[in-house]
Protein backbone atom coordinates (compact mmCIF):
# COMPACT_ATOMS: atom_id res chain seq x y z
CA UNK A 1 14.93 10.16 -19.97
CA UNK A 2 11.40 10.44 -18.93
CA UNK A 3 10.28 7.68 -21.68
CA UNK A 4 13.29 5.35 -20.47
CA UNK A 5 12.17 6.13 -16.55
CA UNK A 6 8.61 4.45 -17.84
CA UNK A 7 9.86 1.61 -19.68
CA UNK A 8 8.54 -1.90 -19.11
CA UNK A 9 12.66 -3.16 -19.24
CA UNK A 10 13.39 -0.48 -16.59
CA UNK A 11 11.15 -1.15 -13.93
CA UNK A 12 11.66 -5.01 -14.51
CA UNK A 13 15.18 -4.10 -13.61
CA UNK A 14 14.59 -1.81 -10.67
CA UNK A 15 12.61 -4.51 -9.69
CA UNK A 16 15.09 -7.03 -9.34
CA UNK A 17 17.66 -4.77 -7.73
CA UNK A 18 15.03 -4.22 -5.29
CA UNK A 19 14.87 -7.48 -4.36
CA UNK A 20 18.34 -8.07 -4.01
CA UNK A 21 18.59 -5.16 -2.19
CA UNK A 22 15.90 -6.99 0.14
CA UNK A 23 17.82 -10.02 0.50
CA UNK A 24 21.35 -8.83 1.24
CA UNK A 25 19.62 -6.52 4.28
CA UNK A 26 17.58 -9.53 5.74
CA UNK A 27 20.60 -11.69 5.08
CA UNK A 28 22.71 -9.24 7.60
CA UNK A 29 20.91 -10.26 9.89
CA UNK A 30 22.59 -13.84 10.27
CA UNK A 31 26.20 -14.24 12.30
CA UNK A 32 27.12 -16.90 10.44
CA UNK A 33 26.71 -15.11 6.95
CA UNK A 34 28.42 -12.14 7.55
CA UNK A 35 31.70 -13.81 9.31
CA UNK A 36 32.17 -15.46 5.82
CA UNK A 37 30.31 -12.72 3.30
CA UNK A 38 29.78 -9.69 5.22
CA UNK A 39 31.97 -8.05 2.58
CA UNK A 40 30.39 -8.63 -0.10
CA UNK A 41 26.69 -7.71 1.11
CA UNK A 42 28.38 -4.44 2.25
CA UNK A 43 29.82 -3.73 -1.31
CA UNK A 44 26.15 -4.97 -3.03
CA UNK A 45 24.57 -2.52 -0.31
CA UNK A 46 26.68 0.66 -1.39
CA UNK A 47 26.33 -0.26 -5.13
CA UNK A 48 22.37 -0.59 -4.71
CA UNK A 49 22.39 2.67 -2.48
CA UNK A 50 24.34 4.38 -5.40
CA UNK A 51 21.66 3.14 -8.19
CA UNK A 52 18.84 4.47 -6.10
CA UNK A 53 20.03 7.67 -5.74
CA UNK A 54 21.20 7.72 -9.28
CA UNK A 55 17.53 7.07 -10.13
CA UNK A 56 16.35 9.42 -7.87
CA UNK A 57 18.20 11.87 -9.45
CA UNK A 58 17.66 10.67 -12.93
CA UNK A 59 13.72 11.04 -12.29
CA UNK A 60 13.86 14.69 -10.71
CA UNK A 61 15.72 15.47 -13.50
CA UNK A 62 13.23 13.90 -16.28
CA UNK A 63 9.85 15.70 -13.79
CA UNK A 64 11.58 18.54 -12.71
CA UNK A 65 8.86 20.07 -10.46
CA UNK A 66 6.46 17.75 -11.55
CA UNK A 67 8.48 15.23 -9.25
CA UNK A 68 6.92 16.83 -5.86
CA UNK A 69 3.30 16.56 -7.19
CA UNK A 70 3.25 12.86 -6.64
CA UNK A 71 3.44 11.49 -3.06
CA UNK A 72 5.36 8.59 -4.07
CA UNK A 73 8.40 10.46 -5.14
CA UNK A 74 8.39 11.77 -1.45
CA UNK A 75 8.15 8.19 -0.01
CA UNK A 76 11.01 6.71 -2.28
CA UNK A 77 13.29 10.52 -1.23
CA UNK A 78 12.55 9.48 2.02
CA UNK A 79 13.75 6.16 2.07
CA UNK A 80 17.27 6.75 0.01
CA UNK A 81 17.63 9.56 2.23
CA UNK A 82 17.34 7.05 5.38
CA UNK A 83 19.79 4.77 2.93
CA UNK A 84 22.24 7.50 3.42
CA UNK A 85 22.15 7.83 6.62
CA UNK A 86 26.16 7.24 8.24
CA UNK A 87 26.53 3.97 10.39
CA UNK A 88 27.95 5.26 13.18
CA UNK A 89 26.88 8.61 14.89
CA UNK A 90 24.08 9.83 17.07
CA UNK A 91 21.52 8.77 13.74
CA UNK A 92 23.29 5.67 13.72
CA UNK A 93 19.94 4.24 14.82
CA UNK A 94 17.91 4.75 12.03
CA UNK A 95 19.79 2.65 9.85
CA UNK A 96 17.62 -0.22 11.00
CA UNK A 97 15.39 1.67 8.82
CA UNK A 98 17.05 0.42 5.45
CA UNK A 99 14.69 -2.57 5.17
CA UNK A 100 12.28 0.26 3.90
CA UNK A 101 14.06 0.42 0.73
CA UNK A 102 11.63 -2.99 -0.05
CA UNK A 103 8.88 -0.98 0.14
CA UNK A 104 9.95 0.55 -3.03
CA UNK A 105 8.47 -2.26 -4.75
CA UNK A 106 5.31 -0.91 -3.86
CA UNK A 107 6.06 2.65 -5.98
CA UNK A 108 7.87 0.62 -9.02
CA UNK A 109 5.38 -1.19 -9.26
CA UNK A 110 1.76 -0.20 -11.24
CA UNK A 111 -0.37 -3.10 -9.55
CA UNK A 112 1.03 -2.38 -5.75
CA UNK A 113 0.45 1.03 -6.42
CA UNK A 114 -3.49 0.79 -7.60
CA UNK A 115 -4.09 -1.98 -4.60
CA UNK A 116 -2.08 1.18 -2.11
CA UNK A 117 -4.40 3.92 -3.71
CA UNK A 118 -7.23 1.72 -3.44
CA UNK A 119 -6.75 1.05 0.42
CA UNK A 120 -6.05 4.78 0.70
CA UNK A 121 -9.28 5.58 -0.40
CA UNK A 122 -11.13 3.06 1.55
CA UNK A 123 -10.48 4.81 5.05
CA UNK A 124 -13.14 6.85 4.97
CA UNK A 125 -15.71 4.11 4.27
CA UNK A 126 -13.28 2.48 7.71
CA UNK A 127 -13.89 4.73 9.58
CA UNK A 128 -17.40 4.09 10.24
CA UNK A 129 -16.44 0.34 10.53
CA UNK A 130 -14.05 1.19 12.90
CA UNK A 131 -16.19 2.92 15.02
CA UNK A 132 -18.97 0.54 14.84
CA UNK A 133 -16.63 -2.15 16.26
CA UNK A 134 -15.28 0.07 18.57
CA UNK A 135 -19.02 0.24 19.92
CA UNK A 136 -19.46 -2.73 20.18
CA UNK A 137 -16.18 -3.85 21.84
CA UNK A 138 -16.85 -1.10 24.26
CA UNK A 139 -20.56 -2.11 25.25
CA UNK A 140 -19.60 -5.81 25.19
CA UNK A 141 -16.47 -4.96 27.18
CA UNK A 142 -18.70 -3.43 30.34
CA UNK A 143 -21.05 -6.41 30.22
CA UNK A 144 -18.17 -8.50 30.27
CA UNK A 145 -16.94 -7.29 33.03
CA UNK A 146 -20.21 -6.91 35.22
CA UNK A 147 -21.04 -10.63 34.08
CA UNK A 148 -17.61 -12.42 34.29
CA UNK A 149 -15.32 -9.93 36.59
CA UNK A 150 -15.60 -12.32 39.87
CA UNK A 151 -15.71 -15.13 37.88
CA UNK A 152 -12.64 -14.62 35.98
CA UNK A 153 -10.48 -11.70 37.14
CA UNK A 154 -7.62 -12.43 35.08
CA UNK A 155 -9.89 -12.19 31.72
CA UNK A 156 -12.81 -9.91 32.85
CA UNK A 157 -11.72 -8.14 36.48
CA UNK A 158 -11.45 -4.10 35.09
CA UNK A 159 -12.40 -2.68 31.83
CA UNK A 160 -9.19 -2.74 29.89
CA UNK A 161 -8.44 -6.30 30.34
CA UNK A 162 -11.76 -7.38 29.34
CA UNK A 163 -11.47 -4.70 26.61
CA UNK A 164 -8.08 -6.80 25.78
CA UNK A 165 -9.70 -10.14 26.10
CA UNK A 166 -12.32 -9.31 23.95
CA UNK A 167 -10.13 -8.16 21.40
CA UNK A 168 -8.22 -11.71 21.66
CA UNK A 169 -11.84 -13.73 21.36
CA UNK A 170 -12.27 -11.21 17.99
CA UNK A 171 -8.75 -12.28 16.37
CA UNK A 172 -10.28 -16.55 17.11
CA UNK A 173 -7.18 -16.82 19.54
CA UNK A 174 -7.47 -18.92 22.52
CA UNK A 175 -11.42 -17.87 22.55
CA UNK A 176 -12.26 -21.77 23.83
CA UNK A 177 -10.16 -21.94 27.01
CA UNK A 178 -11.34 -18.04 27.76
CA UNK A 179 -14.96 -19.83 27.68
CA UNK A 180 -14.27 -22.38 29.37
CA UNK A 181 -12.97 -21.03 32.26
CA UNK A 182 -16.26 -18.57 32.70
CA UNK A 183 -18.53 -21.34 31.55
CA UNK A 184 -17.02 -23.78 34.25
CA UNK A 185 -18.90 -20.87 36.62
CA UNK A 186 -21.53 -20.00 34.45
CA UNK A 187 -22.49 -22.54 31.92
CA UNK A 188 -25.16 -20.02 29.89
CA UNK A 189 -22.43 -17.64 29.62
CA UNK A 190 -21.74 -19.48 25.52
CA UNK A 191 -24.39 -17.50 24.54
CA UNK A 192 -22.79 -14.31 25.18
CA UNK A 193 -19.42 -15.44 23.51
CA UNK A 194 -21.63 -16.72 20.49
CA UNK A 195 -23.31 -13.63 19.76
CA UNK A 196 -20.38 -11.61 20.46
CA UNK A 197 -18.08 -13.95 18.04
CA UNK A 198 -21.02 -13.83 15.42
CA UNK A 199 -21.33 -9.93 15.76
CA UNK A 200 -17.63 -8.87 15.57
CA UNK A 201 -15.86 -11.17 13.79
CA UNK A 202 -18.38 -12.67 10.95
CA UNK A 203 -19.93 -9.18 10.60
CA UNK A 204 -18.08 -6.19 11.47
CA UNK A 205 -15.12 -7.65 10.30
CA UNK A 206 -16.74 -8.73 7.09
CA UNK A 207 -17.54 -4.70 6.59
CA UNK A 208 -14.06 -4.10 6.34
CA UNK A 209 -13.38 -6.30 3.49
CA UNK A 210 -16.65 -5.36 1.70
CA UNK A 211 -15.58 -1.40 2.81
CA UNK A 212 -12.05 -2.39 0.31
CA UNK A 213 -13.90 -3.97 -2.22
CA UNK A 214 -15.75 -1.63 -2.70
CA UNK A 215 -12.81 0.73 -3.15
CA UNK A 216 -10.64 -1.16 -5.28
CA UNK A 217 -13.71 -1.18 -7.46
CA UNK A 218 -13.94 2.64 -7.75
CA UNK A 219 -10.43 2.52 -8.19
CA UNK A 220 -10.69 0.37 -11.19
CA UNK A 221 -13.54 2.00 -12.58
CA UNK A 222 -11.84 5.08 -12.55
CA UNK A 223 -9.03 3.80 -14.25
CA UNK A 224 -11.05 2.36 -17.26
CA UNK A 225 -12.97 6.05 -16.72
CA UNK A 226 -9.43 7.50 -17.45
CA UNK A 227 -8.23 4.93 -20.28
CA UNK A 228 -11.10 5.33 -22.41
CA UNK A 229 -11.21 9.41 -22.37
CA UNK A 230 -7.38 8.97 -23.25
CA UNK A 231 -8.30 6.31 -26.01
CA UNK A 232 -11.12 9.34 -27.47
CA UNK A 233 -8.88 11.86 -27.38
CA UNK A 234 -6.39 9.95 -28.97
CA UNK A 235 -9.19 9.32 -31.71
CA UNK A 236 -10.58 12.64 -31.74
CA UNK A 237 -6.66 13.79 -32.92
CA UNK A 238 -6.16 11.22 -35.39
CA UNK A 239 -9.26 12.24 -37.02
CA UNK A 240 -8.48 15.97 -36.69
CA UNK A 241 -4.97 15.18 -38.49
CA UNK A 242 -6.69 13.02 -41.42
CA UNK A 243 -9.10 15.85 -41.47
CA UNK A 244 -6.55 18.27 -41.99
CA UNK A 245 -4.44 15.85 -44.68
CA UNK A 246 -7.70 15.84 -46.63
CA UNK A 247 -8.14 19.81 -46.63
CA UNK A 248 -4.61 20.16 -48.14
CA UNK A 249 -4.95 17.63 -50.67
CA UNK A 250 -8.47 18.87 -51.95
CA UNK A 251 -6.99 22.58 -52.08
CA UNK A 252 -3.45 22.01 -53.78
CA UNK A 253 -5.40 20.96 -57.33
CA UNK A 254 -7.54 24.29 -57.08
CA UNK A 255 -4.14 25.97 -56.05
CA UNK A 256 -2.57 24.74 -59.27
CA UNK A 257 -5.92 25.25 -61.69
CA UNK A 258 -6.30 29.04 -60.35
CA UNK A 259 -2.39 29.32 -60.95
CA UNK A 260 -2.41 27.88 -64.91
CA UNK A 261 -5.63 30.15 -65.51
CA UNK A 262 -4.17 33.31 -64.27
């Protein structure tokens, strides 16, 4: 079970029911299709829902309590469980959680799952990112605000809107007109935008996708790391059986020569 579970033809399968799955929820979603299909998405939605949880149970079966060691089990119990959840009723709600089940492409499949684990373990390396922006956006925010509140109110008149508009001038949206309106006021006010723009966005921002790099590279290296030890050990046994074949053949002719003298 466990070997069939792993199989290259399996998850290529589960794959493709996934998918399915995907597009028979988004295509709910559309009047038109369900006044002359709805039926038939509903009967494709209860087969799916019946082959995930015949998985599920097909893979806590093959793990046994190996299953709850890996966080991805819970994430794909969590989302047939949400699967299951009755249409009508005070829960009823939570059905509009079903799209979920896509996510399940992430835990089927290997490569989602290393780029997942990989942005997992880049938080911590975020976190100082995050708060370096934060800084800045804060201390950039007050200035802002003394500089530009009278000028323009609806951009720069308390802290949290400039905090706001600041965040918009980050993202590259609408950041011209914004100028322009404080610049039609203050014309030497570009060079705050400029270094602000060149700080936050072409720098900080830049950290974070240095920050995953840099993860998805440990992640990687860890993974050849892990291949290779597996690839020795697999060596190391080979060797220890052809070690052992060549013990028993060199003893069975003194077996037999002790035998015929005695």
């Amino acid at each position: 079970m466990r070997s069939f579970l792993e199989s290259r033809r399996f998850e290529r399968v589960f794959v493709v029911i996934i998918l399915i799955n995907a597009i028979t929820i988004g295509c709910e979603t559309s009047s038109f299709i369900m006044e002359n299909v709805g039926g038939v998405l509903h009967v494709v939605d209860r087969i799916v829902v019946t082959v995930f949880v015949l998985e599920l149970a097909a893979r806590l079966h093959a793990y046994r309590g190996a299953f709850f060691r890996d966080p991805w089990n819970w994430f794909d119990t969590v989302v047939v469980a949400v699967a299951l959840v009755p249409a009508s009723g005070p829960a009823s709600v939570l059905r509009v959680l079903r799209i979920l089940r896509a996510l399940r492409l992430i835990s089927s499949v290997s490569s989602m799952r290393k780029v997942v684990a990989a942005l997992l373990a880049a938080i911590p390396g975020m976190a100082s990112t995050i708060g370096l922006l934060a800084l800045i956006m804060y201390v950039s925010a007050v200035l802002a605000t003394e500089l530009f509140g009278e000028i323009a109110p609806e951009h720069f008149g308390e802290l949290p809107a400039s905090l706001f508009t600041l965040f918009q001038v980050m993202t590259g949206e609408a950041w011209p007109e914004i100028a322009a309106d404080v610049m039609a006021v203050a014309p030497w006010a570009w060079i705050f935008f400029v270094v602000y723009i060149l700080i936050a966005t072409f720098v900080v921002l830049n950290l974070f996708i240095a920050v995953v790099v840099n993860a998805m590279d440990d992640q990687n290296t860890s993974a050849e790391e892990q291949r290779t030890e597996d690839q020795l050990g697999a060596v190391v046994d080979e060797l220890a059986r052809l070690h052992a074949k060549i013990d028993a053949l060199q003893g069975t002719p003194r077996a037999d020569e002790e035998a015929r003298l005695n």
